[in-house]
Protein backbone atom coordinates (compact mmCIF):
# COMPACT_ATOMS: atom_id res chain seq x y z
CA UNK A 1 107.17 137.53 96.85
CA UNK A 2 107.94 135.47 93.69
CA UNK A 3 107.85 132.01 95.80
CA UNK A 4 104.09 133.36 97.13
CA UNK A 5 103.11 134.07 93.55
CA UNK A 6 104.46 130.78 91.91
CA UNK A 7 102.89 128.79 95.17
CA UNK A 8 99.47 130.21 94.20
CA UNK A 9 99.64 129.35 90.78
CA UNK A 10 100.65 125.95 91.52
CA UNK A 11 97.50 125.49 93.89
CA UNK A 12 95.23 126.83 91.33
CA UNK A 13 97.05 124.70 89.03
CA UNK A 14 96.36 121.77 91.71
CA UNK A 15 92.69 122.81 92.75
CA UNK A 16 92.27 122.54 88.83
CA UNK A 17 93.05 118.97 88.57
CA UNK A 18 91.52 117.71 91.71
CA UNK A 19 88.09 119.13 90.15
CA UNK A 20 88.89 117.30 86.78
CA UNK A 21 89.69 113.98 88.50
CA UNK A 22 86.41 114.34 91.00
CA UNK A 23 84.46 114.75 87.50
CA UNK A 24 85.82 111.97 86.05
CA UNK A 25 85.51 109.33 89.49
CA UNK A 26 82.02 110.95 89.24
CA UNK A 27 81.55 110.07 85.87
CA UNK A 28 82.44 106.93 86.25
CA UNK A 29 80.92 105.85 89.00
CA UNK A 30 77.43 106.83 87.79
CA UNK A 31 78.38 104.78 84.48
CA UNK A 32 78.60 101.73 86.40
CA UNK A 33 75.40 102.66 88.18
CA UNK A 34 73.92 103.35 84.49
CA UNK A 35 75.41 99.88 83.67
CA UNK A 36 74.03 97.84 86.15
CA UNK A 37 70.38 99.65 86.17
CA UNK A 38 70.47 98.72 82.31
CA UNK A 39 71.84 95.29 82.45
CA UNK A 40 69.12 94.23 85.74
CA UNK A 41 65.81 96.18 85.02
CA UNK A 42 64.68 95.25 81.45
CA UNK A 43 61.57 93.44 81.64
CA UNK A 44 60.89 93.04 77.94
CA UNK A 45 62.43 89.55 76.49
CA UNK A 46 64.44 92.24 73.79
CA UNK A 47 66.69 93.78 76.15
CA UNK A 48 67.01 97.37 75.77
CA UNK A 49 70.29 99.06 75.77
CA UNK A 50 69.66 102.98 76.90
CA UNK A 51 73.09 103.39 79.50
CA UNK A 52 75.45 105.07 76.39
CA UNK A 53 72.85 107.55 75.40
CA UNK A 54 72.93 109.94 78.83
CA UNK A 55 76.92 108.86 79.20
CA UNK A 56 77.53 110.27 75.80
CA UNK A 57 76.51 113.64 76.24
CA UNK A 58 78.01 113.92 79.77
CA UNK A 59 81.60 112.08 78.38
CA UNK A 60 81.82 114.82 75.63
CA UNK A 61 81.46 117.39 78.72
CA UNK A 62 84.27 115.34 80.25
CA UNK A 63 86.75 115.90 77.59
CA UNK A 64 86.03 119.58 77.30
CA UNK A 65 86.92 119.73 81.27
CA UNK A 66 89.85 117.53 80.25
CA UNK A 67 91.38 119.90 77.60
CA UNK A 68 90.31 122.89 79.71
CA UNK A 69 92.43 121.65 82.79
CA UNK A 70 95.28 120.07 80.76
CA UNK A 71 95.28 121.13 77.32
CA UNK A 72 95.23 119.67 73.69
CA UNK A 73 98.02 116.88 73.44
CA UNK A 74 100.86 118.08 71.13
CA UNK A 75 99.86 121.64 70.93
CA UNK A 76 103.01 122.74 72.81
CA UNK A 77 105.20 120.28 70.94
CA UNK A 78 108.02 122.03 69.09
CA UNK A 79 107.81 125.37 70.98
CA UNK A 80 110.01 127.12 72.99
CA UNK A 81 108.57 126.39 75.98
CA UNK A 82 108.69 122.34 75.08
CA UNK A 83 112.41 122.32 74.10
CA UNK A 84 113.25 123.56 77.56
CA UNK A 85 111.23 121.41 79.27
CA UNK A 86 112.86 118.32 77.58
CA UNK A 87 115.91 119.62 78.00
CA UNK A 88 115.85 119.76 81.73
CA UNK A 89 113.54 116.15 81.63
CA UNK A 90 116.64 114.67 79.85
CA UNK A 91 119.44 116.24 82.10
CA UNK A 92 116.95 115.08 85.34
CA UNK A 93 117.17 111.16 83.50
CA UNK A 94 120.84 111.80 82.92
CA UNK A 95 121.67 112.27 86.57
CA UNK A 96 120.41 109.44 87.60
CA UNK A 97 116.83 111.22 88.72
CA UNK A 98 118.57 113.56 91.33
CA UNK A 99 118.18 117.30 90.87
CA UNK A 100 121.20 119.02 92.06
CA UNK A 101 120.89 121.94 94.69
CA UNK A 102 120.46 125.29 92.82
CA UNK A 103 123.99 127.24 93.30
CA UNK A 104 126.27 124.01 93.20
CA UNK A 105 128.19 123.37 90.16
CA UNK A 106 127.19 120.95 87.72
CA UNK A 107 130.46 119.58 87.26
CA UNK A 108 131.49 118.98 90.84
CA UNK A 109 134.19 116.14 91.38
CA UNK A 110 134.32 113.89 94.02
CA UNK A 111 136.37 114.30 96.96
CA UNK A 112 138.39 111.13 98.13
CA UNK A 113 139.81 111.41 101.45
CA UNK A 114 142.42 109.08 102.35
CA UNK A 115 140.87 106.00 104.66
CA UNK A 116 142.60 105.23 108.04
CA UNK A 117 143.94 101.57 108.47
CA UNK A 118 141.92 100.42 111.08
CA UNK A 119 141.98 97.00 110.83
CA UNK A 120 144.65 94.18 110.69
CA UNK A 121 145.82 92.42 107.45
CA UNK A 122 144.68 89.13 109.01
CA UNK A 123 141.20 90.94 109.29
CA UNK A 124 140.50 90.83 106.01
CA UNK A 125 139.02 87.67 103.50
């Protein structure tokens, strides 16, 4: 039941973002469009700049739907909830990028087992 719950928070979590980075390639895109229309349209010999004025408006809606989606940066720095999140980012770096199965020890030591002589001494360089 837990794994269901934390699944469906992770989609909405996912969903979330996908929406944000539609937005944004959206955004974008139309820029360009903006860009282009502006820079191959004027007809008077002044050209007239007008693209930032409707790309203003809709890029301060973009960084509300960024902060809604993904929060202010550094609002969560120095809480609880940050210092265990480094914590585990620096023991994930410190083993080499390999999370270790839940239920096996941490400090596990290597088992050797002897190696048969197969080969002849004259095999070797």
């Amino acid at each position: 039941m837990k794994e269901d719950r934390i699944y469906k928070a992770a989609k909405k979590r996912m969903l979330l973002k996908k929406g944000f980075y539609k937005h944004f390639s959206t955004y974008i895109a139309v820029g360009l469009f903006f860009v282009g229309l502006n820079t191959f349209t004027y007809f008077n010999e002044e050209p007239e700049i007008w693209f930032h004025i409707p790309m203003m408006g809709w890029g301060i809606g973009i960084m509300i739907h960024y902060f809604s989606v993904f929060g202010l940066p550094g609002t969560n720095i120095l809480t609880q909830e940050w210092e265990e999140e480094e914590i585990e980012r620096e023991m994930w770096r410190m083993r080499g990028g390999v999370q270790l199965p839940s239920g096996e020890p941490e400090n596990e030591e290597l088992e050797l087992k002897e190696m048969q002589k197969n080969w002849k001494d004259g095999d070797l360089v």
